[in-house]
Protein backbone atom coordinates (compact mmCIF):
# COMPACT_ATOMS: atom_id res chain seq x y z
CA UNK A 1 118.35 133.15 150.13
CA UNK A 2 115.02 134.35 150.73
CA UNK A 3 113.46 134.62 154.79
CA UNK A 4 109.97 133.91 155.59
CA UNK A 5 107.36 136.28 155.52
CA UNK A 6 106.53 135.09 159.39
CA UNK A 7 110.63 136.44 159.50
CA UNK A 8 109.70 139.23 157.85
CA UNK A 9 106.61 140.31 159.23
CA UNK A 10 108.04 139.71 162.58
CA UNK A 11 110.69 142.62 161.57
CA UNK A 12 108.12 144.67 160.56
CA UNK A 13 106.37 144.84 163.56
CA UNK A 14 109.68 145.63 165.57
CA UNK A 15 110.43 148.15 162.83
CA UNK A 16 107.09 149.69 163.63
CA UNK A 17 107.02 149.94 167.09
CA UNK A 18 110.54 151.31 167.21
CA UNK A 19 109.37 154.15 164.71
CA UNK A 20 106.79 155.22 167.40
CA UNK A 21 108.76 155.20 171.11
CA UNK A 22 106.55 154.84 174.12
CA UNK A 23 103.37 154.52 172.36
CA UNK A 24 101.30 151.62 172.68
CA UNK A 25 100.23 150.58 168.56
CA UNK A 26 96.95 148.47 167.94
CA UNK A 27 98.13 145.78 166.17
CA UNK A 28 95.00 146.57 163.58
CA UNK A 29 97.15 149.92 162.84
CA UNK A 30 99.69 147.72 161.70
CA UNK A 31 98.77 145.29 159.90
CA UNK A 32 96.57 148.11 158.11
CA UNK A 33 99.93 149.90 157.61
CA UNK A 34 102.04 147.35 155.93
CA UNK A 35 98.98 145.41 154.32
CA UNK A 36 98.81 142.29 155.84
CA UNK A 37 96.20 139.76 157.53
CA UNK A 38 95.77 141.21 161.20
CA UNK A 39 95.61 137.28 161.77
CA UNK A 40 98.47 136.16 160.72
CA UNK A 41 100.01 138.91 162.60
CA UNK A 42 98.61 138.02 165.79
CA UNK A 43 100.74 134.77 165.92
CA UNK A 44 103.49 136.89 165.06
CA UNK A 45 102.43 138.93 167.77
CA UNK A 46 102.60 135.85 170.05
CA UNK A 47 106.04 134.65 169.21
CA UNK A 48 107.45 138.07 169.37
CA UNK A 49 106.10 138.12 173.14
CA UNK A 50 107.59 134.81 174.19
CA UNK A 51 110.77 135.88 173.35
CA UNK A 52 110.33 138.91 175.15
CA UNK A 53 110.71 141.45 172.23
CA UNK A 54 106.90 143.11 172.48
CA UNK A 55 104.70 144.16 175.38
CA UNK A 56 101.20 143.19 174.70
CA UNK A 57 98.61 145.15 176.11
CA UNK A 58 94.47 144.24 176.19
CA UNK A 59 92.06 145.92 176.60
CA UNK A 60 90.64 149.80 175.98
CA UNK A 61 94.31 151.54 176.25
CA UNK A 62 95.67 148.29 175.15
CA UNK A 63 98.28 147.86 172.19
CA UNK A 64 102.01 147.17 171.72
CA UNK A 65 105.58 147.89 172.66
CA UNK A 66 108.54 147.18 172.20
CA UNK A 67 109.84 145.14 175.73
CA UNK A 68 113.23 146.67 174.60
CA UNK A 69 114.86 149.43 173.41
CA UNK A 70 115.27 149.35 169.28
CA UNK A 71 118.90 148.89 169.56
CA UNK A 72 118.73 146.17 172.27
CA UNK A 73 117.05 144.35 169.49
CA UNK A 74 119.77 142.36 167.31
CA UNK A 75 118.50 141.89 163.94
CA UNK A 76 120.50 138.49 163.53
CA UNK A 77 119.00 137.09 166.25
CA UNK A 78 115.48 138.08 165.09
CA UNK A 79 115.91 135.85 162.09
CA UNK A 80 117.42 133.43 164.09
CA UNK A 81 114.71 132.64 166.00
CA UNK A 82 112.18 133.14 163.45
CA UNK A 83 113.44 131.07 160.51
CA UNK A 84 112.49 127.36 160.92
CA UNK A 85 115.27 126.47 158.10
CA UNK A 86 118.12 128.15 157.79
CA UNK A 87 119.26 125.16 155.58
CA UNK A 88 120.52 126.66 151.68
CA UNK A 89 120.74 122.95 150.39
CA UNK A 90 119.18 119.62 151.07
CA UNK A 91 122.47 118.51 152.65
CA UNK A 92 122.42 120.95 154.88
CA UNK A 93 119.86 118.63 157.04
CA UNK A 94 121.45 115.17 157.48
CA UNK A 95 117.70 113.79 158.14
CA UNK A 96 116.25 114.65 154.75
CA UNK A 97 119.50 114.65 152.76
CA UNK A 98 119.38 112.39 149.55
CA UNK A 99 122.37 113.85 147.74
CA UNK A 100 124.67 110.76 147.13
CA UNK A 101 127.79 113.06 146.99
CA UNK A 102 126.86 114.96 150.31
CA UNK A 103 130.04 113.21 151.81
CA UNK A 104 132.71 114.52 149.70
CA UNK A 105 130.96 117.71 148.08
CA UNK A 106 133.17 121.22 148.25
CA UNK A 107 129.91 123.05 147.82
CA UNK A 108 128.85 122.32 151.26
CA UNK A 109 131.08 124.29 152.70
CA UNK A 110 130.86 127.00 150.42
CA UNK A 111 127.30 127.21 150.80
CA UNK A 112 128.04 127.11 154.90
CA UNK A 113 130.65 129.90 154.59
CA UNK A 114 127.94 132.34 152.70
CA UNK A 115 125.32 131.35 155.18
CA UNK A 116 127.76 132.19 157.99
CA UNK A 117 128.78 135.72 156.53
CA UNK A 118 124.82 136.23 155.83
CA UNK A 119 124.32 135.93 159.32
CA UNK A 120 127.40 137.84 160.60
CA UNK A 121 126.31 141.07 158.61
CA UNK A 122 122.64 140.47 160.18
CA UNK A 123 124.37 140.02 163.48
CA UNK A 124 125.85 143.99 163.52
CA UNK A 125 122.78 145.83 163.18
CA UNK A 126 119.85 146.32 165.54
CA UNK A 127 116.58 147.42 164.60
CA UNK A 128 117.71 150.75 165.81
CA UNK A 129 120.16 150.77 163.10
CA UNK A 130 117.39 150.16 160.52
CA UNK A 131 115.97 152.72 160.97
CA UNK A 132 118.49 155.33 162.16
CA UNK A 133 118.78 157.30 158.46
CA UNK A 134 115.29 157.36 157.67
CA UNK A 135 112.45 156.79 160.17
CA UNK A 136 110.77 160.22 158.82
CA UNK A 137 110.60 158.32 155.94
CA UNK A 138 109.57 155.61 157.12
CA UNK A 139 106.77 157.10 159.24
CA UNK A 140 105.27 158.65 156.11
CA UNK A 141 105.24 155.54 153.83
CA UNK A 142 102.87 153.97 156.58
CA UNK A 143 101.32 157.01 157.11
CA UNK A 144 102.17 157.37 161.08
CA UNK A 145 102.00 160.60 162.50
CA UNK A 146 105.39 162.19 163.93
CA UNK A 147 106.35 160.97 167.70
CA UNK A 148 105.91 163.08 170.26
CA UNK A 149 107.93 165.77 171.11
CA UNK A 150 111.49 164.55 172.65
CA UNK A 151 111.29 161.88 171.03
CA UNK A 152 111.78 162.86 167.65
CA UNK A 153 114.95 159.96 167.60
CA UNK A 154 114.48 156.10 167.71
């Protein structure tokens, strides 16, 4: 299984923001960063704001924030609300499913079950836990300079 890169990307951004507290991030910093369209992000950017994850700011001392704290923000739910098909198999849909033995199949709920425990692992970790061992690391990969001091811990 393989999420979107509007999923991923949307992570990204959370992953970014949490790796610089309090500090409002111009969303051309980012997508500089990580190497991606700065358009494509600003639908991200959009999405992420309806469901009340960033604080979008305009404007000279404009930028973004997280509207949470990192480890308010559950990772499972991210990609819940992100991924417009969750579905493994055809099956999985009922209104595009062609499979003649999608009545009787065994792999159905196999292929449920791993999507289930996919999501459960997903489910216990926050974006604070992503990046609890190694947002020094992190930081220097997309070359963003330390936090302030006192807030040296996301």
């Amino acid at each position: 299984m393989q999420i979107s890169s509007y999923t991923d990307y949307a992570l990204r951004i959370l992953i970014y923001l949490a790796l610089v507290p309090e500090q409002r991030v111009r969303l051309h910093d980012i997508a500089d960063a990580y190497g991606i369209s700065y358009n494509h992000l600003v639908k991200i950017v959009g999405a992420l704001h309806a469901h009340q994850l960033v604080d979008p700011k305009r404007g000279r001392s404009g930028g973004l924030t997280l509207s949470k704290a990192p480890a308010e923000i559950n990772v499972g739910y991210v990609v819940r609300e992100f991924e417009a098909n969750m579905n493994l198999l055809e099956c999985f849909d009922p209104a595009t499913n062609t499979c003649p033995i999608a009545p009787v199949c065994p792999a159905t709920g196999v292929f449920f079950e791993a999507r289930k425990a996919f999501m459960d692992v997903l489910d216990r970790y926050t974006i604070a836990d992503v990046i609890a061992n190694n947002a020094d690391g992190m930081r220097a990969l997309l070359k963003i300079s330390s936090p302030p001091v006192g807030q040296e811990k996301a």
